[in-house]
Protein backbone atom coordinates (compact mmCIF):
# COMPACT_ATOMS: atom_id res chain seq x y z
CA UNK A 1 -55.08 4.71 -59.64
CA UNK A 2 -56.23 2.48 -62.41
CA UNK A 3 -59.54 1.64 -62.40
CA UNK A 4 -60.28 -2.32 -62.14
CA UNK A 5 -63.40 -4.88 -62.71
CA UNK A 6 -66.26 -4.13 -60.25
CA UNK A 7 -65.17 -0.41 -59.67
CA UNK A 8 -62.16 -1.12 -57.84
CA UNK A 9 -58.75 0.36 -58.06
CA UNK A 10 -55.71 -1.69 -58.75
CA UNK A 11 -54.23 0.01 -55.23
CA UNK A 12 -57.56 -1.04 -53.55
CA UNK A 13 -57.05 -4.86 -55.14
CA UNK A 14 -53.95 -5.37 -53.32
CA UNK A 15 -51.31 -4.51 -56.16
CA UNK A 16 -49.92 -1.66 -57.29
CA UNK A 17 -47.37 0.23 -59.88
CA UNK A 18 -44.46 1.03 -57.31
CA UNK A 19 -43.88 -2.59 -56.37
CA UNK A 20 -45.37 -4.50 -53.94
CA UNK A 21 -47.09 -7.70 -54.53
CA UNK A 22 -49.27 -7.40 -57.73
CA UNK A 23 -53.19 -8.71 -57.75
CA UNK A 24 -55.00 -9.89 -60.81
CA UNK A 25 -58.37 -9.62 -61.38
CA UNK A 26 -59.85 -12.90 -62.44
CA UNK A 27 -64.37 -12.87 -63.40
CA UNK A 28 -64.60 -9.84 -60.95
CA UNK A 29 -62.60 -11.23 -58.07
CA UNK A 30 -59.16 -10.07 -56.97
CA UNK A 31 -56.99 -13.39 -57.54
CA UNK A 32 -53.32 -12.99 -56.28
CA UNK A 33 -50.53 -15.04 -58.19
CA UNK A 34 -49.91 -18.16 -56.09
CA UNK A 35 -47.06 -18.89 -54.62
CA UNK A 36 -44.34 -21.36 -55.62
CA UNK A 37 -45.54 -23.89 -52.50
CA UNK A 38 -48.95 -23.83 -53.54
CA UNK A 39 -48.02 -24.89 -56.94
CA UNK A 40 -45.74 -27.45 -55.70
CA UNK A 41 -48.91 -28.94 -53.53
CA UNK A 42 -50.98 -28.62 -55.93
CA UNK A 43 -48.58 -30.57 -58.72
CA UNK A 44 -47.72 -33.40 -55.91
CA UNK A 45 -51.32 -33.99 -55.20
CA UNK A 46 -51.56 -35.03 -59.36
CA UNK A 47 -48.76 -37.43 -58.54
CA UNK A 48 -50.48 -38.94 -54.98
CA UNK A 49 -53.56 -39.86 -56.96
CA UNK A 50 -51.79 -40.60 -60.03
CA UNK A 51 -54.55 -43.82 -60.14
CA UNK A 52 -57.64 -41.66 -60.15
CA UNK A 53 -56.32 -38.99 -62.36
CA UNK A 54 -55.23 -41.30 -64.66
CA UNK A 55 -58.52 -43.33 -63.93
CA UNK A 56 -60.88 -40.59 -64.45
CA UNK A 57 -59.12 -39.44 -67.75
CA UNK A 58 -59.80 -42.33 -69.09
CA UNK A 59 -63.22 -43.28 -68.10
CA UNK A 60 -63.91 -39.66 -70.14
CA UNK A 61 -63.20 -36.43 -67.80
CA UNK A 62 -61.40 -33.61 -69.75
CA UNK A 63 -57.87 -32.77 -69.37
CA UNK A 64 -58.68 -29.37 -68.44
CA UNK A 65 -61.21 -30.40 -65.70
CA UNK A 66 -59.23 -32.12 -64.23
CA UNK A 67 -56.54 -29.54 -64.39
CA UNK A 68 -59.18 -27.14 -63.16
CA UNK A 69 -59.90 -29.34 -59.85
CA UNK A 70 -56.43 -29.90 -58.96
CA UNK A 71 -55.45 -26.30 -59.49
CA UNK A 72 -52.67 -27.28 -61.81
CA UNK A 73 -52.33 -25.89 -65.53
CA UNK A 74 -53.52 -28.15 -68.73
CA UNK A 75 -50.26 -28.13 -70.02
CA UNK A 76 -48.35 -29.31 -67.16
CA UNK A 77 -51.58 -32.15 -66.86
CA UNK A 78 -50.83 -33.20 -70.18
CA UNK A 79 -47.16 -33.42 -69.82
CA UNK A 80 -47.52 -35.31 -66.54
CA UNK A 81 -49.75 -37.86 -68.81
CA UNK A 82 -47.67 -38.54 -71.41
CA UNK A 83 -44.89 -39.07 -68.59
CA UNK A 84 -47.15 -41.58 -67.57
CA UNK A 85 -47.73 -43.49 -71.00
CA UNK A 86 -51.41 -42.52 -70.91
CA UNK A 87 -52.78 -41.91 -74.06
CA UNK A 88 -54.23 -38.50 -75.40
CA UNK A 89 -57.52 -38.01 -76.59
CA UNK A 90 -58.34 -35.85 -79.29
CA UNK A 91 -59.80 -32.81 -78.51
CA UNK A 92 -63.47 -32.42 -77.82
CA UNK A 93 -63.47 -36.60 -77.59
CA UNK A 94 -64.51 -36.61 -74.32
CA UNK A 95 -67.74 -34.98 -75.14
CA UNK A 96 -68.89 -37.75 -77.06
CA UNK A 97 -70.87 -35.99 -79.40
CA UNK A 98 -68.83 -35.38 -82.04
């Protein structure tokens, strides 16, 4: 077995080289991939509060915060956005410091 982060084996972390489902190891945690209705929840959750994402966004929270809280990637965030006519920031402009 291949050794993983925190000592433990890729068999022990759930996955392994003859098939089965395969676990990922993600800041010293076993992560497993999710599945296609988790992303699907996650996504239509964006679209419910499509007035507080979009709110929020504007009034200064990152893209990849937000992305981060709803468990949805930046890119599809972003894409999602501009589907929406909301403008991009630059990056690092929500920081405010540069």
């Amino acid at each position: 077995m291949t050794p993983g982060a925190g000592g433990a084996s890729v068999g022990e972390a759930g996955g392994s080289r003859n098939g089965g489902s395969t676990a990922y190891v993600f800041k010293g945690r076993v992560a497993r991939p999710r599945t296609r209705a988790e992303v699907r929840a996650a996504r239509a959750e964006v679209v419910r509060d499509r007035t507080r994402v979009t709110a929020r966004y504007e009034a200064g929270a990152s893209l990849n915060r937000l992305a981060r809280e709803y468990r949805v990637t930046p890119a599809w965030l972003a894409d999602t956005l501009d589907h929406w006519n909301i403008p991009r920031r630059l990056p690092h402009a929500s920081a405010g410091t540069r």
